[in-house]
C-alpha atoms as a PDB file:
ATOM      1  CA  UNK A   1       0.000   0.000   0.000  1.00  0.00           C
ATOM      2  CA  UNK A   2       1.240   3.443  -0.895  1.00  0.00           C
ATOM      3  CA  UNK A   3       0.363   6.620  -0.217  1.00  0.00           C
ATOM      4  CA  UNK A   4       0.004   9.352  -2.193  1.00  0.00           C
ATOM      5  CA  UNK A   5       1.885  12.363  -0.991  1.00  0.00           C
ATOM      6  CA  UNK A   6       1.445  16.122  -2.812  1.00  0.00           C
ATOM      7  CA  UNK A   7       4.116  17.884  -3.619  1.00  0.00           C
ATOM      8  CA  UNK A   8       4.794  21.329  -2.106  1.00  0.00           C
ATOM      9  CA  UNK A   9       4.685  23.079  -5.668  1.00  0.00           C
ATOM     10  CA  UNK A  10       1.001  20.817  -5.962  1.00  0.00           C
ATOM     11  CA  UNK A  11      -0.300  21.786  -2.985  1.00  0.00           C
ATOM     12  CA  UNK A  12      -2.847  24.826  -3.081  1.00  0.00           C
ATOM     13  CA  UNK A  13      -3.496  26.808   0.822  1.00  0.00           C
ATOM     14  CA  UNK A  14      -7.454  27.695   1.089  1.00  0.00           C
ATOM     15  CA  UNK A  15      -8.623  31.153   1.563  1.00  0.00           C
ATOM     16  CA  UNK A  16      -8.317  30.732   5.160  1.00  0.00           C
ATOM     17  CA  UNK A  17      -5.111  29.708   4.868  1.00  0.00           C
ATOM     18  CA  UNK A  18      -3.670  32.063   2.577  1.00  0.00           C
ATOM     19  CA  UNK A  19      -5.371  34.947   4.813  1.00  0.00           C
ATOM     20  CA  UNK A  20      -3.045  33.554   7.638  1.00  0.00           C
ATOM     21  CA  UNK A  21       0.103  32.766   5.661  1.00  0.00           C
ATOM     22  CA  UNK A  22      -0.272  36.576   4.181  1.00  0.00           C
ATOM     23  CA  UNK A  23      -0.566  38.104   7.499  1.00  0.00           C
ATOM     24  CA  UNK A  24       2.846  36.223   8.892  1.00  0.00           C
ATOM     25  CA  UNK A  25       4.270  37.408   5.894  1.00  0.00           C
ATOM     26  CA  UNK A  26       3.846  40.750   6.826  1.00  0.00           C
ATOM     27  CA  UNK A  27       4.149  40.605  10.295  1.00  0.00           C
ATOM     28  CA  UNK A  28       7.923  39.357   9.851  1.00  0.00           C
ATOM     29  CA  UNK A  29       8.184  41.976   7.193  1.00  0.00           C
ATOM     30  CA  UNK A  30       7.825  45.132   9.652  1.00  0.00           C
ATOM     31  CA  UNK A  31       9.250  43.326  12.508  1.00  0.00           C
ATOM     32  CA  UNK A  32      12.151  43.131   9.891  1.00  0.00           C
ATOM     33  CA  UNK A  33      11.661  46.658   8.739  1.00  0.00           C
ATOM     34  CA  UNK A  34      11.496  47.741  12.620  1.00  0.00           C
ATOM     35  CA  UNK A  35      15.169  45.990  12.873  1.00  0.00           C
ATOM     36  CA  UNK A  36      16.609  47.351   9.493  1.00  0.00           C
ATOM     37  CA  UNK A  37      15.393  50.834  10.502  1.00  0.00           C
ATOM     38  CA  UNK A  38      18.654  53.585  11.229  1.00  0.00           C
ATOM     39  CA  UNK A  39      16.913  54.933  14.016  1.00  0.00           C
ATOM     40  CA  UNK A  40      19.410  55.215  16.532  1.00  0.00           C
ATOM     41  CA  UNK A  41      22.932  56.715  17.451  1.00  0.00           C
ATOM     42  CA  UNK A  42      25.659  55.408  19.101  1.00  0.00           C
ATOM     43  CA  UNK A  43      28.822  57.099  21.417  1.00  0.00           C
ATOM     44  CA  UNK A  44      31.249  54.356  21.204  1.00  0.00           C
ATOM     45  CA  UNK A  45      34.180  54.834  23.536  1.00  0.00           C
ATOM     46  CA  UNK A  46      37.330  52.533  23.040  1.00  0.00           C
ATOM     47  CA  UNK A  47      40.387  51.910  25.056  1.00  0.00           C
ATOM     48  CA  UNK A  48      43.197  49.875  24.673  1.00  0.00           C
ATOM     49  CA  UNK A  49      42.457  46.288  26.080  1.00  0.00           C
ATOM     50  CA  UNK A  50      45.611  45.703  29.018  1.00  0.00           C
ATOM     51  CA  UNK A  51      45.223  42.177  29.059  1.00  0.00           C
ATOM     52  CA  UNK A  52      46.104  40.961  25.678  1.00  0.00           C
ATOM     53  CA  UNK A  53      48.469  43.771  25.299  1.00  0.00           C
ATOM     54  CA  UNK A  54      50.413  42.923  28.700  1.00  0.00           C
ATOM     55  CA  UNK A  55      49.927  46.389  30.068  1.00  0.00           C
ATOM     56  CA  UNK A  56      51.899  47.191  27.002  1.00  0.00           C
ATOM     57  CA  UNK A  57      50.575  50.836  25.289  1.00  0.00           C
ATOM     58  CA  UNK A  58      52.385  50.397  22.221  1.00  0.00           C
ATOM     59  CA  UNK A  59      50.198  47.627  21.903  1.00  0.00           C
ATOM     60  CA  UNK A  60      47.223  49.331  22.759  1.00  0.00           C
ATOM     61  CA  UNK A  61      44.390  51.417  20.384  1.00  0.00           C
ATOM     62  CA  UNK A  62      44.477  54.256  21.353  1.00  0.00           C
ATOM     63  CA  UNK A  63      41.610  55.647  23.519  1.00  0.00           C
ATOM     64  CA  UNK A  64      39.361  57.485  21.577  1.00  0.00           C
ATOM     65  CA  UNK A  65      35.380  58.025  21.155  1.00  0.00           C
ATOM     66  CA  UNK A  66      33.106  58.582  17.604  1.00  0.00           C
ATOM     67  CA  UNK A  67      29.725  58.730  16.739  1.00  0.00           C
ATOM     68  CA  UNK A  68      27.935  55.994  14.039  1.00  0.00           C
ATOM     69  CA  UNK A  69      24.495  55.421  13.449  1.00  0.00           C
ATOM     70  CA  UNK A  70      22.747  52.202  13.364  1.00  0.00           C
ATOM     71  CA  UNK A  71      20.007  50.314  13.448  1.00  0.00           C
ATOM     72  CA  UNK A  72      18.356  47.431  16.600  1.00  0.00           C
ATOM     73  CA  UNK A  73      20.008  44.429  14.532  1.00  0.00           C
ATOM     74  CA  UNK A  74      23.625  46.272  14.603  1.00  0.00           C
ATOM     75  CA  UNK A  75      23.444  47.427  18.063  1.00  0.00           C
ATOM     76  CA  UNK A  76      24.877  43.819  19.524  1.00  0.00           C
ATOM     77  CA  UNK A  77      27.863  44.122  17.347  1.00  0.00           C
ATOM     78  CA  UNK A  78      28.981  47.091  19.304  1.00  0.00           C
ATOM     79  CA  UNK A  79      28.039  45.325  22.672  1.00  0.00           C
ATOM     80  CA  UNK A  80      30.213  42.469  21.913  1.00  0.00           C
ATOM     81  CA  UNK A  81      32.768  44.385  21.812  1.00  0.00           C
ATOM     82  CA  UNK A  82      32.876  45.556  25.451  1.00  0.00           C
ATOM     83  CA  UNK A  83      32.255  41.803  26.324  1.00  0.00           C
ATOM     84  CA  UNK A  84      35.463  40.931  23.776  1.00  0.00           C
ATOM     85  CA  UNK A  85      39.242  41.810  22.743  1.00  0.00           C
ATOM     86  CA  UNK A  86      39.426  42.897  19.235  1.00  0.00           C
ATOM     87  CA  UNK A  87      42.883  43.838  17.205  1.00  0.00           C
ATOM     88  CA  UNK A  88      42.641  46.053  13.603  1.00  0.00           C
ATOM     89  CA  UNK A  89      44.724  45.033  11.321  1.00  0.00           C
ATOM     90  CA  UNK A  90      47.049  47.454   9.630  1.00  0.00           C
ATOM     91  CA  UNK A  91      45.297  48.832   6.516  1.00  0.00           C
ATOM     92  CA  UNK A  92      46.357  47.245   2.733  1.00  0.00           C
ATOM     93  CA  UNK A  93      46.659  43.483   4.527  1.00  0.00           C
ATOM     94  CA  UNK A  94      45.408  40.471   2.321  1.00  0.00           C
ATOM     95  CA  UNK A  95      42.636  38.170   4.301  1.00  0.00           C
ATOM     96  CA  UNK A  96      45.899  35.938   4.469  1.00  0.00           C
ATOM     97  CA  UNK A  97      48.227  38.669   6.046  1.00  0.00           C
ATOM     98  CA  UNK A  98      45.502  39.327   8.401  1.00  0.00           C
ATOM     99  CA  UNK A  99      45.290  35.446   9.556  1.00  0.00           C
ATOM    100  CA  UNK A 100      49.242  35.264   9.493  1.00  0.00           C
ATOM    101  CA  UNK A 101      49.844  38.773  11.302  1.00  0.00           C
ATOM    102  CA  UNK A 102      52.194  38.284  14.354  1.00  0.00           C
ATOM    103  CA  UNK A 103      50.778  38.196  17.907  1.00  0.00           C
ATOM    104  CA  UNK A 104      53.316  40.567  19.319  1.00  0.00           C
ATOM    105  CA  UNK A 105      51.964  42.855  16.453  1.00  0.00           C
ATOM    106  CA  UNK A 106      48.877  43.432  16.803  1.00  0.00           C
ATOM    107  CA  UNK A 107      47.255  46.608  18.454  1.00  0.00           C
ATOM    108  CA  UNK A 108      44.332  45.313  21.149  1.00  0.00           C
ATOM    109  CA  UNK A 109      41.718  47.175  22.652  1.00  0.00           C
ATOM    110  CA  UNK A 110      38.001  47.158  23.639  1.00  0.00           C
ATOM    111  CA  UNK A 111      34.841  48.819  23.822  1.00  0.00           C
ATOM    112  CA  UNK A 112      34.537  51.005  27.023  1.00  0.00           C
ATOM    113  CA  UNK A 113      30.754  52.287  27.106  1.00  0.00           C
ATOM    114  CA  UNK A 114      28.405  52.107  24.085  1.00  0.00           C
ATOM    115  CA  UNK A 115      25.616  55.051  24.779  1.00  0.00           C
ATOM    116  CA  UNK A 116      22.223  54.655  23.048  1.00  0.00           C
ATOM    117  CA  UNK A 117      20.349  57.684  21.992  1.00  0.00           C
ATOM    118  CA  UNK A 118      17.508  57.710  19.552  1.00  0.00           C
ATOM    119  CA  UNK A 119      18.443  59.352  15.844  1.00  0.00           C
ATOM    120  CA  UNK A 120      15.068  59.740  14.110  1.00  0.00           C
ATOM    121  CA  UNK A 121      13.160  62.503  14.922  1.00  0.00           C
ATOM    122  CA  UNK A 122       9.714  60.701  16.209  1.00  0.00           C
ATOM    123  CA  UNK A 123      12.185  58.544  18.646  1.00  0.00           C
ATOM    124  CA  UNK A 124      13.760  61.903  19.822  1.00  0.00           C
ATOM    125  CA  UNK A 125      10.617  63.911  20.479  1.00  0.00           C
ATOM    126  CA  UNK A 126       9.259  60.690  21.970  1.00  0.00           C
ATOM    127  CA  UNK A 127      12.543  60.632  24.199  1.00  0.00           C
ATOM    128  CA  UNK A 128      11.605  64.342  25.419  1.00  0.00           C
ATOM    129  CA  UNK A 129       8.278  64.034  25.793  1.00  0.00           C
ATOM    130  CA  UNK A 130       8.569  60.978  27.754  1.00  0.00           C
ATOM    131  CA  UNK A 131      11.591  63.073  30.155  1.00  0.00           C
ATOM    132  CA  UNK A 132       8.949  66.093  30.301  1.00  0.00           C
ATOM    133  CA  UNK A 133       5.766  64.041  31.327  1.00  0.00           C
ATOM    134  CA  UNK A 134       8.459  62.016  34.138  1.00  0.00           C
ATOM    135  CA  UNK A 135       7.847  58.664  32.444  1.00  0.00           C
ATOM    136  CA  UNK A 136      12.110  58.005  33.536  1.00  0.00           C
ATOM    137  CA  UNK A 137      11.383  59.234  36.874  1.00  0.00           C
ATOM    138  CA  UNK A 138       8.382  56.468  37.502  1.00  0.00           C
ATOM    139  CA  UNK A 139      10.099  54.032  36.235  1.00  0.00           C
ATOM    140  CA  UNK A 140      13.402  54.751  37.975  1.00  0.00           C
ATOM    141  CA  UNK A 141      11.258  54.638  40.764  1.00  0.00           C
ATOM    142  CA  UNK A 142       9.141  51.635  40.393  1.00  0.00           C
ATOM    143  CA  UNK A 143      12.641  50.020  39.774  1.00  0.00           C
ATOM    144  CA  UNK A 144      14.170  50.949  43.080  1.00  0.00           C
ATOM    145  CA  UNK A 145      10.898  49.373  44.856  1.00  0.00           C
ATOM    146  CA  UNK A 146      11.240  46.385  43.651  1.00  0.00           C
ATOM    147  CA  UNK A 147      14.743  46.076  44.514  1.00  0.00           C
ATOM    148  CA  UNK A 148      14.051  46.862  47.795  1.00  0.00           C
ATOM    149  CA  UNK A 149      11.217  44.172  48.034  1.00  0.00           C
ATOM    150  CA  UNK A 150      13.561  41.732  46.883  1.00  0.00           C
ATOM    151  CA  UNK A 151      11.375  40.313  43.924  1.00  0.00           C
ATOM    152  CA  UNK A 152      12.645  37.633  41.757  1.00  0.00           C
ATOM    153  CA  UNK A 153      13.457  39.080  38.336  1.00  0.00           C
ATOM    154  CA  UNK A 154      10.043  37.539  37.054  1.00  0.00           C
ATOM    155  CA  UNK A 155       8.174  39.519  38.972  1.00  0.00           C
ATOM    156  CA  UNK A 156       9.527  42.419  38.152  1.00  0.00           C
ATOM    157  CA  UNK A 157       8.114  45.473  36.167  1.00  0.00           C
ATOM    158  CA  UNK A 158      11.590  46.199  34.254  1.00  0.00           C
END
């Protein structure tokens, strides 16, 4: 005994169907949009990382701080960073230099603070209104409560 099976090309989704497969569709297309979207600004501020240079600054980046804007999705590149050593490689180096560059070489450092501030001008007036009508403030202090109660995390408000 066999059974007949329909291939996926074959097979044809009812209205129903087709009504829910379409709204998915775009569902994960703004959720996608909404992550895509350059709606915020960063203050990155480097250092040189101590421990793989062995305290050594010539083996250091040097400290410094710029300004990049990104979207949600990039945002845990730059947190990685503070959480990891990194190294650039000297400009003009093949992928194969780069893989073969000495140790002793290379120029280490780390991310010391990434600050988040929105870019696009709805997030920013949302950001000020939100500061003006103390919506920071309440939850700074709802926060602070429930530390002092002691509630597991999944109790929590924030």
């Amino acid at each position: 005994m066999t059974t007949k099976v329909k291939k996926k090309k074959d097979y044809k989704l009812t209205k129903e169907q087709q009504k829910y497969s379409d709204q998915l569709k775009l569902q994960r297309d703004l959720i996608n949009e909404q992550l895509q979207r350059k709606d915020y600004i960063l203050t990155v501020y480097q250092i040189g990382d101590k421990s793989l240079s062995n305290g050594d600054p010539e083996r250091q980046v040097r400290m410094t701080n710029w300004y990049v804007v990104c979207s949600l999705e990039e945002i845990p590149n730059y947190i990685k960073k503070m959480k990891t050593s990194f190294w650039y490689p000297p400009k003009g180096l093949s992928e194969k230099e780069k893989k073969d560059y000495p140790f002793e070489k290379k120029k280490w450092g780390r991310y010391l603070d990434v600050v988040i501030e929105p870019f696009s001008k709805d997030m920013e007036e949302n950001y000020l209104n939100g500061s003006k009508e103390g919506f920071f403030e309440r939850w700074r202090e709802v926060h602070k409560r429930e530390e002092e109660l002691e509630l597991p995390e999944e109790r929590r408000s924030i």
